[in-house]
C-alpha atoms as a PDB file:
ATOM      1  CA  UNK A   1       0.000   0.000   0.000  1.00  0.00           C
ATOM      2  CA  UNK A   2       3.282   2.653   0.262  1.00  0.00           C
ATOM      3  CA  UNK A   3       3.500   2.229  -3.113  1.00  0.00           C
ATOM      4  CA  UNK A   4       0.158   3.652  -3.666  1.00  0.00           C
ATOM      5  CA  UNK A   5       0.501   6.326  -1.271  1.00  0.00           C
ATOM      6  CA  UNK A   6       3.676   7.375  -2.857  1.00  0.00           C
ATOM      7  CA  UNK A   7       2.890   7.146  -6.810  1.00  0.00           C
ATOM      8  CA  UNK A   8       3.358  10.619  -8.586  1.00  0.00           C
ATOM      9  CA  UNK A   9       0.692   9.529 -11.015  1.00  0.00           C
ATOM     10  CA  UNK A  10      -2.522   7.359 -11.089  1.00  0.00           C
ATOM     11  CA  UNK A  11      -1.911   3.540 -11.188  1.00  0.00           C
ATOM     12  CA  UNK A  12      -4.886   2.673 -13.132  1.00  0.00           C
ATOM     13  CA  UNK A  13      -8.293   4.350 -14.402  1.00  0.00           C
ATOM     14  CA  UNK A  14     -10.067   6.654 -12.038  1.00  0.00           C
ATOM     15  CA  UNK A  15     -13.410   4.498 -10.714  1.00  0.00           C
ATOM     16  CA  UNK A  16     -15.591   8.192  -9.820  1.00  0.00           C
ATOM     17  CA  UNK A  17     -16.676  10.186 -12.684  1.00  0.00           C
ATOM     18  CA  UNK A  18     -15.650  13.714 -12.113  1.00  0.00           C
ATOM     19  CA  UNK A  19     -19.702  14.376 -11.024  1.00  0.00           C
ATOM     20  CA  UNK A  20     -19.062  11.336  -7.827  1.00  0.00           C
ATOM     21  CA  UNK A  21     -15.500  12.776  -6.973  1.00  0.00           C
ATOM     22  CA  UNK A  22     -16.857  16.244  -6.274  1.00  0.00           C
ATOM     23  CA  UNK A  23     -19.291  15.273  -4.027  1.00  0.00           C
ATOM     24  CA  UNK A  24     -16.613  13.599  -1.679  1.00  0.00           C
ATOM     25  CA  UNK A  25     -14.494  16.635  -2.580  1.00  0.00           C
ATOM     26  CA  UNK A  26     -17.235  19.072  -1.261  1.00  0.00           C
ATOM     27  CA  UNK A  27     -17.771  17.045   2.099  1.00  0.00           C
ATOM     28  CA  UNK A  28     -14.152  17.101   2.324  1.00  0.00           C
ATOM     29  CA  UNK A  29     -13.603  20.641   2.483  1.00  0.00           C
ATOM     30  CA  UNK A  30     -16.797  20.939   4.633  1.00  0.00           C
ATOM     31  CA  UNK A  31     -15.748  18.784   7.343  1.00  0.00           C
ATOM     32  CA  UNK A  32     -12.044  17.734   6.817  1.00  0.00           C
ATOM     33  CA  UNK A  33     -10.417  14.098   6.457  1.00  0.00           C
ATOM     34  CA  UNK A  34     -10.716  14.109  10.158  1.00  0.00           C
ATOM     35  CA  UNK A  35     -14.299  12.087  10.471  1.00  0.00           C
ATOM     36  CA  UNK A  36     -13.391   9.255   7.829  1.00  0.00           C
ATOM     37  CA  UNK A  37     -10.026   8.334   9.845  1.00  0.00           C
ATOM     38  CA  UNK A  38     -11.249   8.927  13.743  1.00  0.00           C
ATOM     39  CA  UNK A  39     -12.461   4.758  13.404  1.00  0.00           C
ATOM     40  CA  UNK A  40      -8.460   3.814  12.741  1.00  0.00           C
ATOM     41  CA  UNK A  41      -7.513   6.527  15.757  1.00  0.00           C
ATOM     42  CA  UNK A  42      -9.942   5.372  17.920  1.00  0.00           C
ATOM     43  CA  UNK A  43      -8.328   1.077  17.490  1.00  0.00           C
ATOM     44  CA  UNK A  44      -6.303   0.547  20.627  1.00  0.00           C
ATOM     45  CA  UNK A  45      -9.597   1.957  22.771  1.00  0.00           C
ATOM     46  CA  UNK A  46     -12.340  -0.572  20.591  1.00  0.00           C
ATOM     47  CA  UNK A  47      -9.799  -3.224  21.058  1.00  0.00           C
ATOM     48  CA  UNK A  48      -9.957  -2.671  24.845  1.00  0.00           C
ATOM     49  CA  UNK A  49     -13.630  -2.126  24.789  1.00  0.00           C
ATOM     50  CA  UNK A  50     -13.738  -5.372  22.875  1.00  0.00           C
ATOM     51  CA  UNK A  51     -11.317  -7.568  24.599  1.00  0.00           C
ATOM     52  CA  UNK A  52     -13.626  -9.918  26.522  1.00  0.00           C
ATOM     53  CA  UNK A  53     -15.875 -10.408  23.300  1.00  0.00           C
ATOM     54  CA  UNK A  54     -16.114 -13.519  21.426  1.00  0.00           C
ATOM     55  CA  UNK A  55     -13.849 -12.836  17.899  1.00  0.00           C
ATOM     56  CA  UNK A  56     -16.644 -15.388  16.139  1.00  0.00           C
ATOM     57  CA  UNK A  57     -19.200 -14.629  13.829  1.00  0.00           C
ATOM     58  CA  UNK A  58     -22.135 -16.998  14.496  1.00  0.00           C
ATOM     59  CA  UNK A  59     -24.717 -15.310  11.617  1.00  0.00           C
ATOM     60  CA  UNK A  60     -24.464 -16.216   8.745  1.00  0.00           C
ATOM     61  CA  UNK A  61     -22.253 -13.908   6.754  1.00  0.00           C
ATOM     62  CA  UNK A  62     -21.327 -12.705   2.703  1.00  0.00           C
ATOM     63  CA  UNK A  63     -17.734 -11.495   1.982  1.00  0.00           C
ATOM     64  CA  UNK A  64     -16.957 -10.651  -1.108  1.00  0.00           C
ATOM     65  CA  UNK A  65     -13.352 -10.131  -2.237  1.00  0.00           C
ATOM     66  CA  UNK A  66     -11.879  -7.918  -5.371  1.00  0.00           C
ATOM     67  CA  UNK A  67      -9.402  -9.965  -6.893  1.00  0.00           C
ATOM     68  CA  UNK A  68      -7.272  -6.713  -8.084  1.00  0.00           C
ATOM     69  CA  UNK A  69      -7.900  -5.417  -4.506  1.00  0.00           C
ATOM     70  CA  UNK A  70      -4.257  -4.817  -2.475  1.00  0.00           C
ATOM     71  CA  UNK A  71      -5.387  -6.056   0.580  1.00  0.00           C
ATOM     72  CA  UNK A  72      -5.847  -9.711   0.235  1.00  0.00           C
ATOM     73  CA  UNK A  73      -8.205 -11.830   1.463  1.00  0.00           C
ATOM     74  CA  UNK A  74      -7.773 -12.899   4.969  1.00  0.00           C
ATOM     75  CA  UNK A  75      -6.753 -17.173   4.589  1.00  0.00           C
ATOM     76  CA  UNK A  76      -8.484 -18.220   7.657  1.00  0.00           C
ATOM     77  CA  UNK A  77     -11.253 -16.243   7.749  1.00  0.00           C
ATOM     78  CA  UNK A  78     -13.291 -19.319   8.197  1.00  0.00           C
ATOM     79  CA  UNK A  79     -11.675 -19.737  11.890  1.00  0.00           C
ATOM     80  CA  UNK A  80     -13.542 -16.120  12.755  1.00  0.00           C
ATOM     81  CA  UNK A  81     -16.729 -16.856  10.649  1.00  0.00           C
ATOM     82  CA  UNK A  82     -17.956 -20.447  10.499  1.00  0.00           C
ATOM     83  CA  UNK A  83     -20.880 -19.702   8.306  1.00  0.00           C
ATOM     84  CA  UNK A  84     -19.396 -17.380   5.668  1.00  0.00           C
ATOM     85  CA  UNK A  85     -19.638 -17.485   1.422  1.00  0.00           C
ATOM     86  CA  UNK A  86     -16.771 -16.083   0.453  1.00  0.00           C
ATOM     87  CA  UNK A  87     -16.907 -14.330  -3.390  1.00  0.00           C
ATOM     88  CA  UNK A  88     -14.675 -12.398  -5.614  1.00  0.00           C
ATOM     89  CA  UNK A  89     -15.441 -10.022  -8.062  1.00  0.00           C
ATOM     90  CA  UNK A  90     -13.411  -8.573 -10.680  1.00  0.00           C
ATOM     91  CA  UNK A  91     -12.317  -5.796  -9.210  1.00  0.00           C
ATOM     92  CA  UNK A  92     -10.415  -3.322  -6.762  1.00  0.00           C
ATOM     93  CA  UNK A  93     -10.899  -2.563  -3.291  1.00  0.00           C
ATOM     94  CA  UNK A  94     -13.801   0.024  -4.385  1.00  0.00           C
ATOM     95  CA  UNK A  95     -16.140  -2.510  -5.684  1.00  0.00           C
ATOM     96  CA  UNK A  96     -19.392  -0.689  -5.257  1.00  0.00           C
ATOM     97  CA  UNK A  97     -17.886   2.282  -7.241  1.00  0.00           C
ATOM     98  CA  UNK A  98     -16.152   0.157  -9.601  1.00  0.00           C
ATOM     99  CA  UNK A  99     -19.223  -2.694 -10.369  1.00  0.00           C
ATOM    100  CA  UNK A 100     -22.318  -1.583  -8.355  1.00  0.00           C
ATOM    101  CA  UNK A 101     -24.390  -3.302 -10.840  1.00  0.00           C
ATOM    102  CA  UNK A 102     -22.607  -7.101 -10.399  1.00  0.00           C
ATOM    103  CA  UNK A 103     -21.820  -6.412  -6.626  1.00  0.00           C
ATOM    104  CA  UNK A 104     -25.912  -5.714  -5.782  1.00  0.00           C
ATOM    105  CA  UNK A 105     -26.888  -8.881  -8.212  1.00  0.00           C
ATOM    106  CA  UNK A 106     -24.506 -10.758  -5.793  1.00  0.00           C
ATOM    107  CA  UNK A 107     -26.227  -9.619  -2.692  1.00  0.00           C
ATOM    108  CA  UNK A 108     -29.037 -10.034  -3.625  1.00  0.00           C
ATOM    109  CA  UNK A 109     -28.427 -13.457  -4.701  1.00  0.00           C
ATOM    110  CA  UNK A 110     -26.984 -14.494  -1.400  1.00  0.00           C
ATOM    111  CA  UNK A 111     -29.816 -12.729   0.428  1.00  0.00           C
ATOM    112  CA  UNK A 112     -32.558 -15.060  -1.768  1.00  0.00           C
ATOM    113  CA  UNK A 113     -30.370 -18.389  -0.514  1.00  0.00           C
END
């Protein structure tokens, strides 16, 4: 992921138009980065709060994975969720920007099982 946070220019095609990209732009300059990364500040406290909490996943649980994503799927996710389907789409880490269309189709298909 360094190497994405230091590339001088885009490593692929963008997946906003420019119309989808201003909005975040907009809420950005309304309300700063600040909101969207207070979850990753706030770790060491939830993993306190959450210490004594069972790490499993009983329900009954959908993950799908982007296969051009650069955080790879997690090998023994199975351990944590019993009861998972694991998919892939062709995609990035953005799927729902990238194939909204294919990713809702797959949801909904699970949710139908």
């Amino acid at each position: 992921m360094i190497n994405l946070a230091n590339a001088t220019t885009a490593l692929g095609e963008s997946v906003m138009s420019d119309k989808d990209l201003s909005v975040y732009i907009s809420g950005f300059k309304q309300k700063g980065f600040t909101p969207s990364i207070n979850w990753y500040r706030n770790l060491n406290r939830n993993w306190h709060l959450l210490g004594e909490v069972s790490p499993i996943v009983h329900q009954k649980t959908l993950m799908v994975y982007g296969e051009k994503d650069v955080i790879p799927p997690l090998p023994n996710i199975k351990e944590f969720v019993p009861n998972i389907d694991v998919k892939t789409l062709d995609t990035g880490h953005w799927m729902q920007e990238e194939k909204p269309e294919e990713l809702n189709q797959m949801i909904l298909q699970w949710l139908e099982k």
